[in-house]
C-alpha atoms as a PDB file:
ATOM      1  CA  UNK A   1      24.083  76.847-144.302  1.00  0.00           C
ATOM      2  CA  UNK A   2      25.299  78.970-141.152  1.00  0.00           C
ATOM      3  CA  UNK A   3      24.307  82.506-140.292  1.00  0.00           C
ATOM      4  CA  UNK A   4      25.806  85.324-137.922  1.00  0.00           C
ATOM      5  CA  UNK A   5      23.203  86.273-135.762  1.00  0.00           C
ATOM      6  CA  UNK A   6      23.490  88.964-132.886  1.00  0.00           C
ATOM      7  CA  UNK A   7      23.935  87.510-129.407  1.00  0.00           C
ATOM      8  CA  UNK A   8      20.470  86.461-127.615  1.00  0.00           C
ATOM      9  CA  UNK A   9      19.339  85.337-124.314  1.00  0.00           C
ATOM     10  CA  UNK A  10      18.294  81.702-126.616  1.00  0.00           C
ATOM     11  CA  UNK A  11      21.685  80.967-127.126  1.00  0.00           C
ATOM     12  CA  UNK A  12      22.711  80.707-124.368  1.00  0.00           C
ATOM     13  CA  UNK A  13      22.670  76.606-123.649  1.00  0.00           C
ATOM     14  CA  UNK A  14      23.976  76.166-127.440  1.00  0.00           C
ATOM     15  CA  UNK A  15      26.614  78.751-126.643  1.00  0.00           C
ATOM     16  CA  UNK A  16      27.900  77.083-123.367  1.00  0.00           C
ATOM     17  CA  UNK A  17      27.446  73.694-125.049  1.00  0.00           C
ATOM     18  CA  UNK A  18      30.187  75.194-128.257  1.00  0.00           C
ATOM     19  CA  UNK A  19      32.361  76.312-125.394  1.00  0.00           C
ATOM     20  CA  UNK A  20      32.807  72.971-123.479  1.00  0.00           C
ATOM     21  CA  UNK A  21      32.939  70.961-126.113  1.00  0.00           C
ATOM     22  CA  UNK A  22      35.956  72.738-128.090  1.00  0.00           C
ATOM     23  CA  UNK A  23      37.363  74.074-124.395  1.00  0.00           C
ATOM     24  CA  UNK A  24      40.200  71.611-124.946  1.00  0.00           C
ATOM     25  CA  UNK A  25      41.131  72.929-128.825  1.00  0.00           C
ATOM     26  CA  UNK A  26      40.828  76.036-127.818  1.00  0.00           C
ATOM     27  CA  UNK A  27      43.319  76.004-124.714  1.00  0.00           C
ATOM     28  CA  UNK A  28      45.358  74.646-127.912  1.00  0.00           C
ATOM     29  CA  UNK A  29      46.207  77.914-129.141  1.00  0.00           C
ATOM     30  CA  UNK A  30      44.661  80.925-126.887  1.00  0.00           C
ATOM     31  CA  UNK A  31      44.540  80.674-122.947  1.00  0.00           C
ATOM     32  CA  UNK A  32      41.731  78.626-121.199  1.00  0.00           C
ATOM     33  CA  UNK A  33      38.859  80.686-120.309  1.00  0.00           C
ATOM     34  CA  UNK A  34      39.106  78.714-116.310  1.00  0.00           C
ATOM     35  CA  UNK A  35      36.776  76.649-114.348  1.00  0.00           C
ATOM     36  CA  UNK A  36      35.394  80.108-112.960  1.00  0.00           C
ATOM     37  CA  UNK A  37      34.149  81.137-116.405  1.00  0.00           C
ATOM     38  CA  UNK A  38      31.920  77.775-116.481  1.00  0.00           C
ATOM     39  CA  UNK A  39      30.538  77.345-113.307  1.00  0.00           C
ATOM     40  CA  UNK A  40      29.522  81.754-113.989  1.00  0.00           C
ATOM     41  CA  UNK A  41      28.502  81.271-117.133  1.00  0.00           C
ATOM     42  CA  UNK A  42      25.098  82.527-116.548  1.00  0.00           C
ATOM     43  CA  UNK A  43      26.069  85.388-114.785  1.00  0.00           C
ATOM     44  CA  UNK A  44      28.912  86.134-117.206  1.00  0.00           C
ATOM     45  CA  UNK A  45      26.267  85.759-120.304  1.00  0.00           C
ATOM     46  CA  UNK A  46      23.388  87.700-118.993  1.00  0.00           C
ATOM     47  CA  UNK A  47      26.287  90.461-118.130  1.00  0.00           C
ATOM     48  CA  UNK A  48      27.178  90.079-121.819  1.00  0.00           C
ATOM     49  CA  UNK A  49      23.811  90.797-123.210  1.00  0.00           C
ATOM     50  CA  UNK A  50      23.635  93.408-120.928  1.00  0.00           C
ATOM     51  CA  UNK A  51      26.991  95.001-122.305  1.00  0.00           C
ATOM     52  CA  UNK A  52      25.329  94.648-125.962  1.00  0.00           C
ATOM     53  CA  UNK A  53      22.431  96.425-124.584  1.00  0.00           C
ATOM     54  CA  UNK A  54      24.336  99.622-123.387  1.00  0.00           C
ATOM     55  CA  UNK A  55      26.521  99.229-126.694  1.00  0.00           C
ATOM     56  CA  UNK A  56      29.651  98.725-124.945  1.00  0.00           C
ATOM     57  CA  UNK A  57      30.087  95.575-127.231  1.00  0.00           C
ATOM     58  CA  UNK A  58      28.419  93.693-129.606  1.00  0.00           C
ATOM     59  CA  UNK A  59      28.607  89.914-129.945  1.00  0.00           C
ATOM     60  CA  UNK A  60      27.476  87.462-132.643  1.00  0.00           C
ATOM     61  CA  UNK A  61      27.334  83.397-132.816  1.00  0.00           C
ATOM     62  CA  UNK A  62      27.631  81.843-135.853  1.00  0.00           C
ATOM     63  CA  UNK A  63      24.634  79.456-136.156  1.00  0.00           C
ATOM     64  CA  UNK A  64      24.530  76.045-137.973  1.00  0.00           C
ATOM     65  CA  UNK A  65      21.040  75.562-140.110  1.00  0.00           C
ATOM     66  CA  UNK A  66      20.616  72.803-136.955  1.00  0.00           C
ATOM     67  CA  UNK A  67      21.385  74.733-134.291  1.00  0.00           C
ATOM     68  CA  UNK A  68      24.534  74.282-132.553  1.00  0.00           C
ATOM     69  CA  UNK A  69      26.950  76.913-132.493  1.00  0.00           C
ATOM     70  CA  UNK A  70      29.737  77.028-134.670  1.00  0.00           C
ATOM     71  CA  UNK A  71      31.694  80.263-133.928  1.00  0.00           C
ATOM     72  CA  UNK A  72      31.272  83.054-131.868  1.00  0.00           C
ATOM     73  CA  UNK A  73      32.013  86.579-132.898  1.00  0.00           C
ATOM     74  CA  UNK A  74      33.102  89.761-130.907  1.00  0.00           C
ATOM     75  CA  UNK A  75      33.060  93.242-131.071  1.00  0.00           C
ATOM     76  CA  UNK A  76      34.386  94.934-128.103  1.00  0.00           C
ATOM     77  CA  UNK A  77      35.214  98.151-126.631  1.00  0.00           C
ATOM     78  CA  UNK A  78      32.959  99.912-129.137  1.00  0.00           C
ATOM     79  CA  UNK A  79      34.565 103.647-128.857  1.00  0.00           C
ATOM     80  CA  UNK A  80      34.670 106.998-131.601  1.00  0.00           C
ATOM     81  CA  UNK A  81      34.394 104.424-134.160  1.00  0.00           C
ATOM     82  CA  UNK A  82      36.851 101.479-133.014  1.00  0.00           C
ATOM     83  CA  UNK A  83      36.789  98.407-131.684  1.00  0.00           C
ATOM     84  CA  UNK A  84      38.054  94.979-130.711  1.00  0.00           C
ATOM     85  CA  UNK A  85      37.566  92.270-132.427  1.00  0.00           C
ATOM     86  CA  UNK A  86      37.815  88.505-130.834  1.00  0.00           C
ATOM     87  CA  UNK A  87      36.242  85.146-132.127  1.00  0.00           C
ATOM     88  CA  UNK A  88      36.859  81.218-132.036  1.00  0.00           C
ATOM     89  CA  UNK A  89      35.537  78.710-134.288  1.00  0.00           C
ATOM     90  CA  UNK A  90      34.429  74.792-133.552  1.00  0.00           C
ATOM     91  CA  UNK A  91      37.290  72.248-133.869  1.00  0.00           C
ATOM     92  CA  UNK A  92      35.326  70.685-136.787  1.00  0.00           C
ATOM     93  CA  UNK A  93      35.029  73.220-138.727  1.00  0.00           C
ATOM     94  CA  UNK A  94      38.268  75.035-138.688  1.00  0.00           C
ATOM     95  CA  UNK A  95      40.302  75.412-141.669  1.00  0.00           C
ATOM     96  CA  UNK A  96      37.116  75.610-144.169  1.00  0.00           C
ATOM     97  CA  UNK A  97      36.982  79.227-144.574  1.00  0.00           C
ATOM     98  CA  UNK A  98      34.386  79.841-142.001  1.00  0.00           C
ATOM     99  CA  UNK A  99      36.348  82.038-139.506  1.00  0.00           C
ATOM    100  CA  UNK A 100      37.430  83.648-142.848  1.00  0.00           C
ATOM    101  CA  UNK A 101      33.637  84.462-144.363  1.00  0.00           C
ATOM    102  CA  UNK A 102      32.504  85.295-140.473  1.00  0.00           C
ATOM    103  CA  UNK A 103      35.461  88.039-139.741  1.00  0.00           C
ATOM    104  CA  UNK A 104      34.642  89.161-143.734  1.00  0.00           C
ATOM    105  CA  UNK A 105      31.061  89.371-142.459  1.00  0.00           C
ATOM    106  CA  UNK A 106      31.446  90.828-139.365  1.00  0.00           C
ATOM    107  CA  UNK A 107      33.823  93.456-140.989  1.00  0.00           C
ATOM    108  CA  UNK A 108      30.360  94.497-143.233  1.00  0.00           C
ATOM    109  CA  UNK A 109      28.080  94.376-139.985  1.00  0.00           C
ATOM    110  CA  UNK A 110      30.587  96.763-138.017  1.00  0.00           C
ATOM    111  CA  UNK A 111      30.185  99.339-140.716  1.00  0.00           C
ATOM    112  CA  UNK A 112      26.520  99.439-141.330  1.00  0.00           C
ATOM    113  CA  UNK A 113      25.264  97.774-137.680  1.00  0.00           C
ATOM    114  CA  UNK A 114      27.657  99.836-135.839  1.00  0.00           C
ATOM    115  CA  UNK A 115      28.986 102.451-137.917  1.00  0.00           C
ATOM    116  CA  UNK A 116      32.567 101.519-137.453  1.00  0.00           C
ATOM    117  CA  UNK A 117      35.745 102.721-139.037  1.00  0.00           C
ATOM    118  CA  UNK A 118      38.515 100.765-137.487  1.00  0.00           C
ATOM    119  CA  UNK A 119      39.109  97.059-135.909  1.00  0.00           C
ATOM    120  CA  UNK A 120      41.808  95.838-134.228  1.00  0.00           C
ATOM    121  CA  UNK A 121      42.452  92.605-133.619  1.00  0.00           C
ATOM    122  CA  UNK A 122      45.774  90.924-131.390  1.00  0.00           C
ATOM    123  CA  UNK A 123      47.143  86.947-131.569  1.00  0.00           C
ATOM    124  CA  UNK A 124      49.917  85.393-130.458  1.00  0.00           C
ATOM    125  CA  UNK A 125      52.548  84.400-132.754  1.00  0.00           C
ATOM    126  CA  UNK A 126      51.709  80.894-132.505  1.00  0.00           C
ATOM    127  CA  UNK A 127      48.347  81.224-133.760  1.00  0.00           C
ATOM    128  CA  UNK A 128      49.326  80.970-137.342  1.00  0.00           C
ATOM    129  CA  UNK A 129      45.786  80.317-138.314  1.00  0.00           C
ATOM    130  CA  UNK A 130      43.966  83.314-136.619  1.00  0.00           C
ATOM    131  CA  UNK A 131      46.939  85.175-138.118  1.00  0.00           C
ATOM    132  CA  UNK A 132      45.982  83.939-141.163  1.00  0.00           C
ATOM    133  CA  UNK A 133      42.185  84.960-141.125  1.00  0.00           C
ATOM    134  CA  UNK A 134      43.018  88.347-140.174  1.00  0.00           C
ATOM    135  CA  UNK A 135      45.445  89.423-143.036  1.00  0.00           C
ATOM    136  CA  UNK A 136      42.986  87.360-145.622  1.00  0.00           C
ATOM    137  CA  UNK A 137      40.536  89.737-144.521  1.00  0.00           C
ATOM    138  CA  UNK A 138      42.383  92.755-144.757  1.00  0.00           C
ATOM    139  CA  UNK A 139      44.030  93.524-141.468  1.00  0.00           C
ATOM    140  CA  UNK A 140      47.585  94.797-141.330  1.00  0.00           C
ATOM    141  CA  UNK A 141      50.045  94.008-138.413  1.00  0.00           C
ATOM    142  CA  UNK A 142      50.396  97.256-136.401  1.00  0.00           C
ATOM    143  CA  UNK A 143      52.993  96.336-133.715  1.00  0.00           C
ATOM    144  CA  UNK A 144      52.917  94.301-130.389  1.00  0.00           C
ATOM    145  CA  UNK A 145      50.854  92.978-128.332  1.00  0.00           C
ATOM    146  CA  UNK A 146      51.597  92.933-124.535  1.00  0.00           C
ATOM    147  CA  UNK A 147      51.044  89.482-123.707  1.00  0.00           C
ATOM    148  CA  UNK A 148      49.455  90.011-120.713  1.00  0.00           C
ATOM    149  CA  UNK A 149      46.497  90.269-123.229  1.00  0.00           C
ATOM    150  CA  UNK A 150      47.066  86.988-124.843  1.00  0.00           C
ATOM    151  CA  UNK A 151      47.579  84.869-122.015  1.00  0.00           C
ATOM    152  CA  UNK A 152      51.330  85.432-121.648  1.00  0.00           C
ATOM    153  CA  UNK A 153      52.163  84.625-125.072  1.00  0.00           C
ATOM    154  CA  UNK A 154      54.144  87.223-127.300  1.00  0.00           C
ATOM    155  CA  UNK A 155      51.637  88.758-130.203  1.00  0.00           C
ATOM    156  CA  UNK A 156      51.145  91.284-132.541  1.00  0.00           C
ATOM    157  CA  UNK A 157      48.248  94.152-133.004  1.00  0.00           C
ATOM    158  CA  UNK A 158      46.513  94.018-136.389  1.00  0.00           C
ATOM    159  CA  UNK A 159      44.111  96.851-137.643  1.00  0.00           C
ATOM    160  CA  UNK A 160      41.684  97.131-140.606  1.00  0.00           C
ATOM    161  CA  UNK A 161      40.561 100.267-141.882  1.00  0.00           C
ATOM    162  CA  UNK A 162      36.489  99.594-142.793  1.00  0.00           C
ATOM    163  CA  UNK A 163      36.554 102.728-144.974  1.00  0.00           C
ATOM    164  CA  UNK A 164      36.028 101.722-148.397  1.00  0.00           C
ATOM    165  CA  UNK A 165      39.351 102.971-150.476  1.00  0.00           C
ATOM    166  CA  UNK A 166      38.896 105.215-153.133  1.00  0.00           C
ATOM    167  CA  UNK A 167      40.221 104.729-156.434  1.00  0.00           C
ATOM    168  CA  UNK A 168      42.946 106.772-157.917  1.00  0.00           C
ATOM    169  CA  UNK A 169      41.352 109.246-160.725  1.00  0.00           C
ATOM    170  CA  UNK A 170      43.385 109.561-163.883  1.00  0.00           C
ATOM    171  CA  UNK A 171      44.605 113.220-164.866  1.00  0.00           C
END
């Protein structure tokens, strides 16, 4: 059993441990975070949790019963009730539904956590599987994305409207 968990100072070693070990199937599909983001990592972490402190952003792992990190989960830009969303899953894990049931998750945490009413989301038009999480979940393409945000790739937006949807009433 894995759980989403808020970001902590903790995870920090099992967090840099997911990210070198899937680096490689990552670069696979979205661009390589760089040397510089490794040998920083500490500095870039400790100004994450700072970020989640000020509620600029709020960031979640997805935690194996065991330990180890299995996703990570991201929330950013928090602003009049929108944000961004970003997240990567472990190599041996993908394609089980787990990005799937996180986003779904995350979706219910930005609501009630957060009080959220919009997330937006881009890929690139090669990631057919992140594509695939984010319309299974409920987000609709919205137009393009520059790629300068994905790493030079073309992409599209995607948004999802957390509102719950009324029903039509009968007349």
């Amino acid at each position: 059993m894995s759980e989403l968990k808020p970001l902590h100072a903790d995870h920090a070693v099992a967090v840099l441990a997911f990210e070198l070990a899937n680096r490689a199937y990552f670069a696979a599909s979205v661009s390589d975070r760089g040397d510089a983001f490794f040998e920083e990592f500490a500095e870039r972490y400790d100004a994450a949790l700072a970020e989640q402190e000020a509620g600029v952003c709020a960031f979640y792992v997805l935690v194996a019963e065991d330990g180890p990190v299995l996703g990570r989960f991201n929330l950013y830009d928090l602003e009049d009730g929108t944000a961004t969303l970003g997240y990567r899953v472990a190599q041996h894990v993908a394609g089980h539904g787990v990005a799937t049931a996180s986003v779904r998750e995350l979706c219910r945490l930005a609501v009630v956590r957060h009080g959220l009413r919009t997330l937006r989301a881009a890929t690139s038009h090669e990631n057919a599987a992140s594509r695939a999480v984010l319309t299974r979940v409920g987000f609709v393409a919205v137009g393009p994305a520059d790629p300068a945000h994905l790493g030079g790739k073309a992409g599209t937006w995607y948004q999802h409207d957390l509102r719950p949807r009324l029903s039509p009433v009968d007349g």
